[in-house]
N, C-alpha and C. Protein backbone atom coordinates (compact mmCIF):
# COMPACT_ATOMS: atom_id res chain seq x y z
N UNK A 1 0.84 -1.20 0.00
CA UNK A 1 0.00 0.00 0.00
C UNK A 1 0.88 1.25 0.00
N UNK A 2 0.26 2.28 -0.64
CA UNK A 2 1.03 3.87 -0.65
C UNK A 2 0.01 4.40 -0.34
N UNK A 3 0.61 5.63 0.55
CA UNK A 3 -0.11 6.76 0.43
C UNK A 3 -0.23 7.87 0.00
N UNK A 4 -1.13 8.10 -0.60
CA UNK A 4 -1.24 9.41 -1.91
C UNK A 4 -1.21 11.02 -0.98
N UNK A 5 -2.30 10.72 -0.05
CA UNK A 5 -2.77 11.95 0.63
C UNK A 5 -4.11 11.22 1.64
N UNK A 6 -4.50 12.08 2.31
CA UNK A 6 -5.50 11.77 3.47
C UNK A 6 -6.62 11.45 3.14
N UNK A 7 -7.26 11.09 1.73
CA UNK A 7 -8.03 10.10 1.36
C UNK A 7 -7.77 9.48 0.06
N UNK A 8 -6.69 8.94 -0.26
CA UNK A 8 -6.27 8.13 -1.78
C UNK A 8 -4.88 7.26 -1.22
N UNK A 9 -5.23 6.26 -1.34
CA UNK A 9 -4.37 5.07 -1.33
C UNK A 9 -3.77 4.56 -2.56
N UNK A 10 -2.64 3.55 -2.74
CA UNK A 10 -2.72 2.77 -3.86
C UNK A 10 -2.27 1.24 -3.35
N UNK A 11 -3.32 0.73 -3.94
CA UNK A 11 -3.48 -0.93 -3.17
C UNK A 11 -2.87 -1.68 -4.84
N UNK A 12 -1.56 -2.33 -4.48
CA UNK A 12 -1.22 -2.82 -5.87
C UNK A 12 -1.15 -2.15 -6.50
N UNK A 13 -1.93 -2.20 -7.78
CA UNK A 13 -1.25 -1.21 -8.93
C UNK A 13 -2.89 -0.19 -8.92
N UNK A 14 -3.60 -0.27 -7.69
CA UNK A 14 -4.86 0.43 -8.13
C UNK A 14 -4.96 1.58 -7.48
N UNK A 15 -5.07 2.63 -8.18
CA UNK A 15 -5.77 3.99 -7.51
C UNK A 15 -6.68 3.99 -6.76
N UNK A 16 -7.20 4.02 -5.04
CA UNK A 16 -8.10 3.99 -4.59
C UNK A 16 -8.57 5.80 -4.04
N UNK A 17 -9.68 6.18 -4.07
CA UNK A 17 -10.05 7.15 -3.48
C UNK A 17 -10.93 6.31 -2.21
N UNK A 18 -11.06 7.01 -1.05
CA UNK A 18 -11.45 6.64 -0.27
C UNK A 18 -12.59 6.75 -0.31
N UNK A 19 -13.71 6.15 -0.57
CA UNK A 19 -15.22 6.65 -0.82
C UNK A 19 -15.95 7.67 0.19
N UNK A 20 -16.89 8.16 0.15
CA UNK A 20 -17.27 8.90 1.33
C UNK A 20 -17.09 9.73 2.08
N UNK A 21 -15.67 9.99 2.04
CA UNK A 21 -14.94 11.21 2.49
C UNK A 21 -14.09 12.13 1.71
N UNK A 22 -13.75 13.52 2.46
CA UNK A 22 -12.97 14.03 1.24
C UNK A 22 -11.75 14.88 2.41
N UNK A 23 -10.58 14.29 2.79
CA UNK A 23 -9.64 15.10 3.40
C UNK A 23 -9.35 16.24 3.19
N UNK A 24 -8.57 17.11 3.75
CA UNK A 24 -7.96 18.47 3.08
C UNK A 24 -6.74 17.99 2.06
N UNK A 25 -6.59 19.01 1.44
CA UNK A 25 -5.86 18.67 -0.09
C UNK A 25 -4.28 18.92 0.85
N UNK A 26 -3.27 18.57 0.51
CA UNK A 26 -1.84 18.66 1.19
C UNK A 26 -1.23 19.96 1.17
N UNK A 27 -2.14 21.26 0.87
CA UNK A 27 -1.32 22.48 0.28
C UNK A 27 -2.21 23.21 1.59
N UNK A 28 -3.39 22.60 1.97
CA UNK A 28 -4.53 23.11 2.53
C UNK A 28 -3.84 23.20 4.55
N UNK A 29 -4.22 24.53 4.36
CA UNK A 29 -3.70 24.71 6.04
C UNK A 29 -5.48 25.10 6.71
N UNK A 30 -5.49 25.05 8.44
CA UNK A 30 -6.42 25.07 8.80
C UNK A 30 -6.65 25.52 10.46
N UNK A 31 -7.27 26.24 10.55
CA UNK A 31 -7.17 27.27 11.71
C UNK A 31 -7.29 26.36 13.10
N UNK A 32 -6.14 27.05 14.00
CA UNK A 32 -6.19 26.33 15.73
C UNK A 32 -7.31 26.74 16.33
N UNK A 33 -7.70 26.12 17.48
CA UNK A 33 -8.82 26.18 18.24
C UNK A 33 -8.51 27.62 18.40
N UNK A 34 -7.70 28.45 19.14
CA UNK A 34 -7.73 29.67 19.52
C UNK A 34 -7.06 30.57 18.72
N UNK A 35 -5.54 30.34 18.12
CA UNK A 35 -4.87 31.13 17.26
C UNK A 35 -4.52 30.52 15.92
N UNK A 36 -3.70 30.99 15.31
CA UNK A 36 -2.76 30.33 14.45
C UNK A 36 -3.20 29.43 13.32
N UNK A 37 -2.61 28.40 12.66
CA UNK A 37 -3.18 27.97 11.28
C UNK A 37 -2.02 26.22 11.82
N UNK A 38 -2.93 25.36 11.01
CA UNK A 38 -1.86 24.46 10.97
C UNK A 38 -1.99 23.47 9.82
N UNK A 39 -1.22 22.62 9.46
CA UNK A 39 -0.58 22.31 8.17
C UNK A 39 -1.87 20.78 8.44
N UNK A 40 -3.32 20.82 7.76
CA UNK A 40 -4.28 19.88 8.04
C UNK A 40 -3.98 19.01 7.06
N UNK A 41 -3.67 19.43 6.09
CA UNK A 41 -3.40 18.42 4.72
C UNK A 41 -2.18 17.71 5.03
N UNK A 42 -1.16 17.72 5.12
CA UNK A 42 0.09 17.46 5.56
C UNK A 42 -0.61 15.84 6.42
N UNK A 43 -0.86 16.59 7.86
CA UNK A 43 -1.05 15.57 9.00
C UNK A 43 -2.29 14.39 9.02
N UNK A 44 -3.27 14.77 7.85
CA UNK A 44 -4.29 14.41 7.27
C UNK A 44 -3.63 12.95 6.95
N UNK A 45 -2.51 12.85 5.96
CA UNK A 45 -1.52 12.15 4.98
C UNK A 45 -1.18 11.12 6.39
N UNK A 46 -0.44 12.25 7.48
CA UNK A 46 0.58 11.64 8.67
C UNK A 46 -0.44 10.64 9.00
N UNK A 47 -1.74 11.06 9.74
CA UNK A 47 -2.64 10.07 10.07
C UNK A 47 -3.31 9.07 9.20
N UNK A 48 -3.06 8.95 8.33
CA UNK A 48 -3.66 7.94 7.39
C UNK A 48 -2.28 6.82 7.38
N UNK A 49 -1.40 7.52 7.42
CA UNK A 49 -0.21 6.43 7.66
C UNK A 49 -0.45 5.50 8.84
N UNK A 50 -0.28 6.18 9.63
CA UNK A 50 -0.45 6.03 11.21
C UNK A 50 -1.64 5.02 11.18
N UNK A 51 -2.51 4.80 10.66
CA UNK A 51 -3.66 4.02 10.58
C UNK A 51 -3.46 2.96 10.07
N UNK A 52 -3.08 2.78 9.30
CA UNK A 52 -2.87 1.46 8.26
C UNK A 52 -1.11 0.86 8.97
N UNK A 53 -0.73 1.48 9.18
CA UNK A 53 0.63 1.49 10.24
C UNK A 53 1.73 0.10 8.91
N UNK A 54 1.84 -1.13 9.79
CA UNK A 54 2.48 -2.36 8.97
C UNK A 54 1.44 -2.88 9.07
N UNK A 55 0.07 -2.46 8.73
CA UNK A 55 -1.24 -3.19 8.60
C UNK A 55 -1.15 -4.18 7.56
N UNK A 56 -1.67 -5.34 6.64
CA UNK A 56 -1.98 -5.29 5.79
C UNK A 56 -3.36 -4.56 5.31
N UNK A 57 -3.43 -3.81 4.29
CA UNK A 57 -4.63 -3.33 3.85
C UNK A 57 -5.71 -3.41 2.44
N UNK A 58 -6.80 -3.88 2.27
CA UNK A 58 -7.66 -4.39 1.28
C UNK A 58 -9.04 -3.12 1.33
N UNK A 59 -9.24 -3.16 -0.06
CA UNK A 59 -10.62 -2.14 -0.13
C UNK A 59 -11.73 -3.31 -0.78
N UNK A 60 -13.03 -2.76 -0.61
CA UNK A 60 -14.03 -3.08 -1.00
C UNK A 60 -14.22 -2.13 -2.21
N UNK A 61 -14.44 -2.34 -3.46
CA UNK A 61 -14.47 -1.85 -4.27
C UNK A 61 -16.46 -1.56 -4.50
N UNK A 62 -16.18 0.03 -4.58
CA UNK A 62 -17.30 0.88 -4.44
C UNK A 62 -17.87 1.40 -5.91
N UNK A 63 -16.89 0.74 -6.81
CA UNK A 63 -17.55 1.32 -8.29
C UNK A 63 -16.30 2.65 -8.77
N UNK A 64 -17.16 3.36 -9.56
CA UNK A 64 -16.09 4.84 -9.88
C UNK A 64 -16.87 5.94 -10.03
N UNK A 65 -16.10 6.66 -9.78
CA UNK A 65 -16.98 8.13 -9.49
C UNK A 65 -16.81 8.91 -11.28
N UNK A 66 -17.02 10.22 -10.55
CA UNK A 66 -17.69 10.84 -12.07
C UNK A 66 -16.29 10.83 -12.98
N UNK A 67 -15.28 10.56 -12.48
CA UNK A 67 -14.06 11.04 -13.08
C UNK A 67 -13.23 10.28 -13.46
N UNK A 68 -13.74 8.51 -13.19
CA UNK A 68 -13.32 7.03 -13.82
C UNK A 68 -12.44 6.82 -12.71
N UNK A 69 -12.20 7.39 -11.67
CA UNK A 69 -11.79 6.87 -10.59
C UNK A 69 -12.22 5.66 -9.70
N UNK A 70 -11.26 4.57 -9.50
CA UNK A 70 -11.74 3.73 -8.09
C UNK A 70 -12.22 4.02 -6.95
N UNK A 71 -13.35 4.24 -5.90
CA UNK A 71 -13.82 4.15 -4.86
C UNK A 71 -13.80 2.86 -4.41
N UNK A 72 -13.25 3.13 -3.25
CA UNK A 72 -13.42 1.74 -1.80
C UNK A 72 -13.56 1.91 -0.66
N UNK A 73 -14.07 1.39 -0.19
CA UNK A 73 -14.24 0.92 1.56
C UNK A 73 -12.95 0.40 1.59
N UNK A 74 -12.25 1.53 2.53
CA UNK A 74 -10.73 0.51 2.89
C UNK A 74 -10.40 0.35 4.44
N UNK A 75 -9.34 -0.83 4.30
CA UNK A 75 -9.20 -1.52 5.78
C UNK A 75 -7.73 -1.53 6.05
N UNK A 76 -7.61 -1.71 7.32
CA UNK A 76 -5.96 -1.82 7.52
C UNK A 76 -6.26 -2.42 9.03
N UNK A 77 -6.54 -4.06 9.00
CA UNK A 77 -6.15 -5.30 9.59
C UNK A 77 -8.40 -4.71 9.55
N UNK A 78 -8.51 -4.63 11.18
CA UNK A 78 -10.22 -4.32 11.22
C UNK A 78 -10.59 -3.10 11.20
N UNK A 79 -9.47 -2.24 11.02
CA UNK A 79 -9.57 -0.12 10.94
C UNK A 79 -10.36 0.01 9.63
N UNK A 80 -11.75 0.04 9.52
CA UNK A 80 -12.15 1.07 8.59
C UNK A 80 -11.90 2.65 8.54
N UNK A 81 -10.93 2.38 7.28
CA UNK A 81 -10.01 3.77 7.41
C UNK A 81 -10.93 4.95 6.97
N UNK A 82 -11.91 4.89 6.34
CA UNK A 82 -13.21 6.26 5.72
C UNK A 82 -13.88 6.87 7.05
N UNK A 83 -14.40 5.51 7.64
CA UNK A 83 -14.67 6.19 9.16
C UNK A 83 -13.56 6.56 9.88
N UNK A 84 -12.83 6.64 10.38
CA UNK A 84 -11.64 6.77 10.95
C UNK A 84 -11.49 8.02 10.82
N UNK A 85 -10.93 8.21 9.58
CA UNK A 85 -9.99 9.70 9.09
C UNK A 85 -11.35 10.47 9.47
N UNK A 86 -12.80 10.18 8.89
CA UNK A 86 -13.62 11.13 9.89
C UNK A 86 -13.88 11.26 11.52
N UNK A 87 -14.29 10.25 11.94
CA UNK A 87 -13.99 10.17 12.95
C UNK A 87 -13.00 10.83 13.83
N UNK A 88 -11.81 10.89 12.93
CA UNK A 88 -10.80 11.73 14.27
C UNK A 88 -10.63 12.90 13.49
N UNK A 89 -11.49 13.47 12.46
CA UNK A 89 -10.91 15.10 12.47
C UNK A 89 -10.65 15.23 11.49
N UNK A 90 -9.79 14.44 10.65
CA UNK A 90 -8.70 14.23 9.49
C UNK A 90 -9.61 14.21 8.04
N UNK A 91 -10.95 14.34 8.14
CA UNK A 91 -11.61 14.63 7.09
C UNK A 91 -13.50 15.01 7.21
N UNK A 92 -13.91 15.43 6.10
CA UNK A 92 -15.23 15.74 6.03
C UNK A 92 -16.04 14.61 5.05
N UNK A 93 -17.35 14.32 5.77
CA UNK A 93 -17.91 12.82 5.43
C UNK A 93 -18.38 13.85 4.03
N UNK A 94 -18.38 13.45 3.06
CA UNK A 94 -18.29 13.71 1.71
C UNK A 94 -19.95 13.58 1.28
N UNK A 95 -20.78 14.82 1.74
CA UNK A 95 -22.35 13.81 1.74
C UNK A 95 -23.12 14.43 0.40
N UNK A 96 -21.83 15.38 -0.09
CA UNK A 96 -22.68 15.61 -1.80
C UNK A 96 -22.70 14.18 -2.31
N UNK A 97 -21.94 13.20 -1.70
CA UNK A 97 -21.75 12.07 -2.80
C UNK A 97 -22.36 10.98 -2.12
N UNK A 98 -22.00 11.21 -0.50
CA UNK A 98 -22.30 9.72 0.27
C UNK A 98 -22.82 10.21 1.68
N UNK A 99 -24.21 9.39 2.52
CA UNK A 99 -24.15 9.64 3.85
C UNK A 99 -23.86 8.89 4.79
N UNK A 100 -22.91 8.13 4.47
CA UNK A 100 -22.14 7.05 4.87
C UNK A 100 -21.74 6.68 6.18
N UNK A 101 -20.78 8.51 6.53
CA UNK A 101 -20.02 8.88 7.47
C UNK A 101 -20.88 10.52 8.10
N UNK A 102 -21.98 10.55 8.15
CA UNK A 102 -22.34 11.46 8.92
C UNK A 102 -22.59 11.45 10.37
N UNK A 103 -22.73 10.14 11.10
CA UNK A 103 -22.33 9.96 12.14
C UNK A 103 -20.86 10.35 13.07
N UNK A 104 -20.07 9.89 11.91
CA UNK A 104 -18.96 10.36 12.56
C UNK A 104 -18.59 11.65 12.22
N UNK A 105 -18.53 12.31 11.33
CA UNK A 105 -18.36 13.65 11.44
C UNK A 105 -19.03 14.12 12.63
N UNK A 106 -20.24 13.79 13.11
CA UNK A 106 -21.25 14.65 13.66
C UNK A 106 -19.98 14.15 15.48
N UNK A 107 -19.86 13.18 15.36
CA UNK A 107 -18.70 12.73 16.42
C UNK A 107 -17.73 13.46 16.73
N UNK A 108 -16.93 13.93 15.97
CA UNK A 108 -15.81 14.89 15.17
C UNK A 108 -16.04 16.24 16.01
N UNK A 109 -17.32 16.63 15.37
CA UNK A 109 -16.76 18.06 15.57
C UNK A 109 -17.86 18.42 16.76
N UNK A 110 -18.22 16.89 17.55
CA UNK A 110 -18.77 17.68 19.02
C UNK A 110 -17.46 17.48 19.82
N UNK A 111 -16.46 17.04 19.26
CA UNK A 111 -15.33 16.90 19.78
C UNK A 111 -14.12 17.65 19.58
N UNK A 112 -14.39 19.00 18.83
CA UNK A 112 -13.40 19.71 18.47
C UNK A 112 -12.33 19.16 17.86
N UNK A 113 -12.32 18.05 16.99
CA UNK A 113 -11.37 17.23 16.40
C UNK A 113 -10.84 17.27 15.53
N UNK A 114 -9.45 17.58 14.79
CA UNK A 114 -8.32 18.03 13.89
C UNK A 114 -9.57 19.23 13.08
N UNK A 115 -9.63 19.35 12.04
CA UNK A 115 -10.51 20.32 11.52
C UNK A 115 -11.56 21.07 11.76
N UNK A 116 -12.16 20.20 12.97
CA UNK A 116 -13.37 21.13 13.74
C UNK A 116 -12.90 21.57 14.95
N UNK A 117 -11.49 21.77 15.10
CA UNK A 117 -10.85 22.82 16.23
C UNK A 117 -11.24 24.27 15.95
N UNK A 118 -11.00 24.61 14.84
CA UNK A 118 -11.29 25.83 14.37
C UNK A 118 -11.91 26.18 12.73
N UNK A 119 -11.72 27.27 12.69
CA UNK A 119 -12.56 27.30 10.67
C UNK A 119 -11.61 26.49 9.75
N UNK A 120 -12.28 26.18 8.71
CA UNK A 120 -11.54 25.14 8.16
C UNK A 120 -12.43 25.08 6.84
N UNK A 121 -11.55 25.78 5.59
CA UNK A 121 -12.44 25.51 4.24
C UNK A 121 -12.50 23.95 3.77
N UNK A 122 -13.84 23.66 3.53
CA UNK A 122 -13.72 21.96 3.25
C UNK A 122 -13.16 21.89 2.15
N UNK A 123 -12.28 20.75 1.87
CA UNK A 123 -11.50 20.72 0.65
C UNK A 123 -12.29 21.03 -0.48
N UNK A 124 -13.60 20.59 -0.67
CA UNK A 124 -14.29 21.07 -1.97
C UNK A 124 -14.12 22.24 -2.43
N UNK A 125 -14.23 23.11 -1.52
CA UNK A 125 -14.45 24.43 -1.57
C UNK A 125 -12.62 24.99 -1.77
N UNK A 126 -12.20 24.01 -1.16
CA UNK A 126 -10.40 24.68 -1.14
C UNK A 126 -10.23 24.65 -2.72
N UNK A 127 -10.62 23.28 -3.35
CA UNK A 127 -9.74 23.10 -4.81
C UNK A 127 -10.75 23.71 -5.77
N UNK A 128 -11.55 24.30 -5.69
CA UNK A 128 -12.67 24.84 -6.59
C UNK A 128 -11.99 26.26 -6.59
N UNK A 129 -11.43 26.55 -4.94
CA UNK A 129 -10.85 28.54 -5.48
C UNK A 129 -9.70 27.75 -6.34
N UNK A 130 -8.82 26.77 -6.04
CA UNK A 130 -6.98 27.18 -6.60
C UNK A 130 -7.48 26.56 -8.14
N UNK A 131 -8.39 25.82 -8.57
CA UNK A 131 -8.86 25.24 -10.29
C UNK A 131 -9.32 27.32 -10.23
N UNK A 132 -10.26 27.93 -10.50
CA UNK A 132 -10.53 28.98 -10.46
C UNK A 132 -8.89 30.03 -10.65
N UNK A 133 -8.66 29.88 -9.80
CA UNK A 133 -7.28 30.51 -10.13
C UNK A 133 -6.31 30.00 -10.94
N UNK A 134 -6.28 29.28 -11.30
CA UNK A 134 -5.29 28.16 -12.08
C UNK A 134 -6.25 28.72 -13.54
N UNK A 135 -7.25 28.70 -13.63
CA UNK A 135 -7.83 28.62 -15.25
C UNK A 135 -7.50 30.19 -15.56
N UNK A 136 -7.29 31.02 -14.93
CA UNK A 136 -7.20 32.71 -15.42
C UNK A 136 -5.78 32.29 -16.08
N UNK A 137 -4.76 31.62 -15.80
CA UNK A 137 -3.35 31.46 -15.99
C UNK A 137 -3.36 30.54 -17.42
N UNK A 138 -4.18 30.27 -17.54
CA UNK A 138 -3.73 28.48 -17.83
C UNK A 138 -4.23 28.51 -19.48
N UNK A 139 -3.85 27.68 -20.61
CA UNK A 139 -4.33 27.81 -22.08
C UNK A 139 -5.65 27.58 -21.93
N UNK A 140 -6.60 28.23 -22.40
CA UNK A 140 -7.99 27.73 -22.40
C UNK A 140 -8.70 26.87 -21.63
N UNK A 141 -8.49 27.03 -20.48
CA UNK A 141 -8.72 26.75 -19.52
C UNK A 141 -8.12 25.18 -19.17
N UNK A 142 -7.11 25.01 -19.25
CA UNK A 142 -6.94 23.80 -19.47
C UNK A 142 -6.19 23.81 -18.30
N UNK A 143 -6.19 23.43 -16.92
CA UNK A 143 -5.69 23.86 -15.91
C UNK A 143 -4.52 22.58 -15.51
N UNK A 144 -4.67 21.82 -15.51
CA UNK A 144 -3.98 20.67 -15.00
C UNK A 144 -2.26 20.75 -16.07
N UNK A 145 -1.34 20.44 -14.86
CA UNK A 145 0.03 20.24 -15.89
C UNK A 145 0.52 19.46 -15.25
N UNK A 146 1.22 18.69 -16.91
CA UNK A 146 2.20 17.74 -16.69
C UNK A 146 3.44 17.85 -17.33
N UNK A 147 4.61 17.27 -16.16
CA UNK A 147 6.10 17.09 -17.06
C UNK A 147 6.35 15.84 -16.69
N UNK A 148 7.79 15.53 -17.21
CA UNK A 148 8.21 14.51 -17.60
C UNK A 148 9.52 14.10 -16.34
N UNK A 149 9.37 13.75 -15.29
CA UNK A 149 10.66 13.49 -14.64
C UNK A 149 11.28 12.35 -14.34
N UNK A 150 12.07 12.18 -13.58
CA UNK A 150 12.49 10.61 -13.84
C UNK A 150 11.84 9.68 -13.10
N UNK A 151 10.74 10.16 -12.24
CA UNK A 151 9.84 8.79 -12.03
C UNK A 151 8.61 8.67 -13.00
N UNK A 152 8.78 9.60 -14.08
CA UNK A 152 8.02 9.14 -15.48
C UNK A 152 7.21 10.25 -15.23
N UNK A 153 5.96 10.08 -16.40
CA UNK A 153 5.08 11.21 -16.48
C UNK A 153 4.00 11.51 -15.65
N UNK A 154 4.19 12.73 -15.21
CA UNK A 154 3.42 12.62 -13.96
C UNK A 154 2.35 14.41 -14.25
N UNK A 155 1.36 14.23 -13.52
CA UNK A 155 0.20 15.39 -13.61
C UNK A 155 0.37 15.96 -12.64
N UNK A 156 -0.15 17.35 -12.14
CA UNK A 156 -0.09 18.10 -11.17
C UNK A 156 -1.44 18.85 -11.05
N UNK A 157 -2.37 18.66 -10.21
CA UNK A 157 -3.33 19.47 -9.55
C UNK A 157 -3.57 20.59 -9.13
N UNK A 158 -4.02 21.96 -9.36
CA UNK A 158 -3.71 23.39 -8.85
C UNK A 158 -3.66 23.59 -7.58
N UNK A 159 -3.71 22.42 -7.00
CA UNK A 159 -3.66 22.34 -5.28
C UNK A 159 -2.57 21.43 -5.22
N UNK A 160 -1.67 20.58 -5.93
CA UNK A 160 -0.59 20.29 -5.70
C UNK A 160 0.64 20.95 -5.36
N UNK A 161 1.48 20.60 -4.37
CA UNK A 161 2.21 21.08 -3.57
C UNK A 161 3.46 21.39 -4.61
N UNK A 162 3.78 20.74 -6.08
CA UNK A 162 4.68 21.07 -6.80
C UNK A 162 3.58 22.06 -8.11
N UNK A 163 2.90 22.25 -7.89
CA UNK A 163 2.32 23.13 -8.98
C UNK A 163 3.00 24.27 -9.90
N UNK A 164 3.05 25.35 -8.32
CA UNK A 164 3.52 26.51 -8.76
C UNK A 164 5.05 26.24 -9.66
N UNK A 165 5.89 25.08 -9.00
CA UNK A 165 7.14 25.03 -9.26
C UNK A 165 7.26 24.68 -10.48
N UNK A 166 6.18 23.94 -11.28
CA UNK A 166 6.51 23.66 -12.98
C UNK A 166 6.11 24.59 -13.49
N UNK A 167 7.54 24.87 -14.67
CA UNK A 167 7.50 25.80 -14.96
C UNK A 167 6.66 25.36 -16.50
N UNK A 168 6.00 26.17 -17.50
CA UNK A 168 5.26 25.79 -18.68
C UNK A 168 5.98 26.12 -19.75
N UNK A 169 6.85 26.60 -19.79
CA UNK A 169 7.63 26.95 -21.11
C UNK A 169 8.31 25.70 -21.73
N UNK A 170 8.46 26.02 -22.84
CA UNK A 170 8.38 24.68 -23.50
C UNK A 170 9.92 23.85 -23.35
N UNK A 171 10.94 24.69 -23.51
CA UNK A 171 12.14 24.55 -23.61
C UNK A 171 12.82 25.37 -22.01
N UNK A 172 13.69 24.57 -22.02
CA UNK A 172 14.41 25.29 -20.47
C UNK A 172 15.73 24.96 -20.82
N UNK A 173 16.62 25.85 -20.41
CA UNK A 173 17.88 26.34 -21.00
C UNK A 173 18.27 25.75 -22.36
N UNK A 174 17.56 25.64 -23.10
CA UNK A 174 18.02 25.40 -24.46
C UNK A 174 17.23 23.56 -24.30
N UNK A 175 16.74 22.77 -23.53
CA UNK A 175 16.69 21.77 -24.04
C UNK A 175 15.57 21.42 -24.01
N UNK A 176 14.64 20.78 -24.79
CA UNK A 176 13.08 20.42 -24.59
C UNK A 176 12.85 19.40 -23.79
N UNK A 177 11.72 20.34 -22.95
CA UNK A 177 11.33 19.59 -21.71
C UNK A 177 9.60 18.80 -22.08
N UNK A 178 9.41 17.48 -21.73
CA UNK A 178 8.36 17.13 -21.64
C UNK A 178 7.17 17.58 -20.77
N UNK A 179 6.66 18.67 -21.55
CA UNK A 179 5.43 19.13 -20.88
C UNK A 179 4.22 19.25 -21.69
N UNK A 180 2.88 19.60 -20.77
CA UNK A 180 1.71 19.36 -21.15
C UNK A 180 0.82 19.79 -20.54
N UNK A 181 -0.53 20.64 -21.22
CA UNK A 181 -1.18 21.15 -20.06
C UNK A 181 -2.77 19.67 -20.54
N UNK A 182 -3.38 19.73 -19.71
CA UNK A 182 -4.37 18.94 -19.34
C UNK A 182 -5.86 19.31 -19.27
N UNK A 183 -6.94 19.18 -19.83
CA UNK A 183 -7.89 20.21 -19.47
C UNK A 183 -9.32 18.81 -18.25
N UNK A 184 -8.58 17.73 -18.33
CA UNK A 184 -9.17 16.95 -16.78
C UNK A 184 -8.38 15.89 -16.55
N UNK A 185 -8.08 15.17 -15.32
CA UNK A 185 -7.62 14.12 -15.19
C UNK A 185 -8.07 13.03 -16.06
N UNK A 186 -9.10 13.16 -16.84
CA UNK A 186 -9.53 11.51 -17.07
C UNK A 186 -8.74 11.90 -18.20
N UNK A 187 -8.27 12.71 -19.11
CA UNK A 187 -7.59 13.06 -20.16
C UNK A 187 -6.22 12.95 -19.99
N UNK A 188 -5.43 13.42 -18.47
CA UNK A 188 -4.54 12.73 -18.44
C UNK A 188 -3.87 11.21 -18.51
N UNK A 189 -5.10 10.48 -17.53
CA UNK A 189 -4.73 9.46 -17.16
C UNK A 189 -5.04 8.52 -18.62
N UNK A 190 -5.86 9.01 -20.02
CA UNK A 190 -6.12 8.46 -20.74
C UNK A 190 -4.91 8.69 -21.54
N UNK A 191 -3.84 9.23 -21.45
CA UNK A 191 -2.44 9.69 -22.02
C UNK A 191 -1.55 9.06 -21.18
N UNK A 192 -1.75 8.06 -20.28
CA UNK A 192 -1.17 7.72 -19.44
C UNK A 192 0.03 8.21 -18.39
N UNK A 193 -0.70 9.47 -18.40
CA UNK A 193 0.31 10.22 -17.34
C UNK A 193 -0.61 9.73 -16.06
N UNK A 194 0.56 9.62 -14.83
CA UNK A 194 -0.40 9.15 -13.38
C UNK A 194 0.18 10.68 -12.54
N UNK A 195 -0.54 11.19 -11.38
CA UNK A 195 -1.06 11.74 -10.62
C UNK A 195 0.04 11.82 -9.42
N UNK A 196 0.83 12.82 -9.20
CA UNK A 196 1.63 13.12 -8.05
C UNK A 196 1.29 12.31 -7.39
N UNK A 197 2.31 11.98 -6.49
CA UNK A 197 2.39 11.54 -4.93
C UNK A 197 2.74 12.81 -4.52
N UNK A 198 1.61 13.06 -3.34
CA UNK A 198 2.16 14.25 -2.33
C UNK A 198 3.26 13.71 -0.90
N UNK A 199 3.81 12.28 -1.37
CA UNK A 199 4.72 12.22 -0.26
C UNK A 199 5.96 11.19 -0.30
């Protein structure tokens, strides 16, 4: 098993999204109970590790969402990890899509728990401003970019933590660089470029 971020696994060679929930994105910071901001996406990732630990871990395969993605019910030994990551904070039960996990959210945040310490934009709402900002920049709205590095071809998300850093010009100091802009993931992944690891 790998971990992508605080709800996407990869079990074998399969992309899992975690069904039902939707973590903060890894770029995404999120306000302390009383002051300050803290790194929710980041620790989101930490605790999903922490969960599955030297577990072995298996999903129940949930079908695919709008975007040809895998959904699962996933486990790590008897840890249902969808409840979990809600359950302790580390995400929001995803109920445009599923009401799966509204129990435990509702658990969560009578408990002031990782994201319901303080305000906290739900990731939906996080990657809808940085796509929004990304399309004013971007060829015809084609927001998503990919280059070419040596762990092969890989995509970048406007909420990915290497975003800003690829650069789009075609050529860099004189030598042509493999790049590409994207106008959705299913277009990438149908070009067979795969999807950052944020870790």
């Amino acid at each position: 098993v790998r971990i992508v971020d605080g709800d996407t696994i990869v079990v074998g060679t399969t992309r899992v999204r975690l069904e039902g929930i939707d973590a903060p994105e890894s770029t995404q910071t999120c306000n302390r109970r009383h002051s300050g901001t803290w790194r929710c996406g980041e620790d989101a990732t930490r605790h999903l590790v922490r969960l599955i630990g030297a577990n072995p871990a298996h999903c129940n395969d949930m079908g695919l969402d709008k975007y040809g993605r895998t959904l699962g019910r996933c486990f790590a030994g008897n840890v249902n990890l969808n409840a979990e990551m809600v359950r302790s904070g580390y995400a929001w039960a995803f109920v445009r899509y599923s009401q799966a996990y509204v129990a435990e959210e509702a658990e969560a945040r009578r408990a002031g728990a990782g994201i319901w310490q303080g305000e906290a934009m739900p990731a939906w709402d996080y990657r809808a401003r940085a796509w929004a900002v990304a399309e004013t920049q971007a060829p015809g709205g084609c927001t998503i970019k990919g280059n070419v590095t040596t762990a092969g071809r890989i995509y970048h998300m406007p909420w990915s933590p290497w975003y800003e850093k690829v650069r789009m010009d075609e050529t860099g100091r004189g030598a042509p660089k493999g790049k590409r802009w994207f106008c959705s993931e299913a277009e990438a992944l149908a070009a067979g470029w795969r999807p950052a690891l944020t870790r």
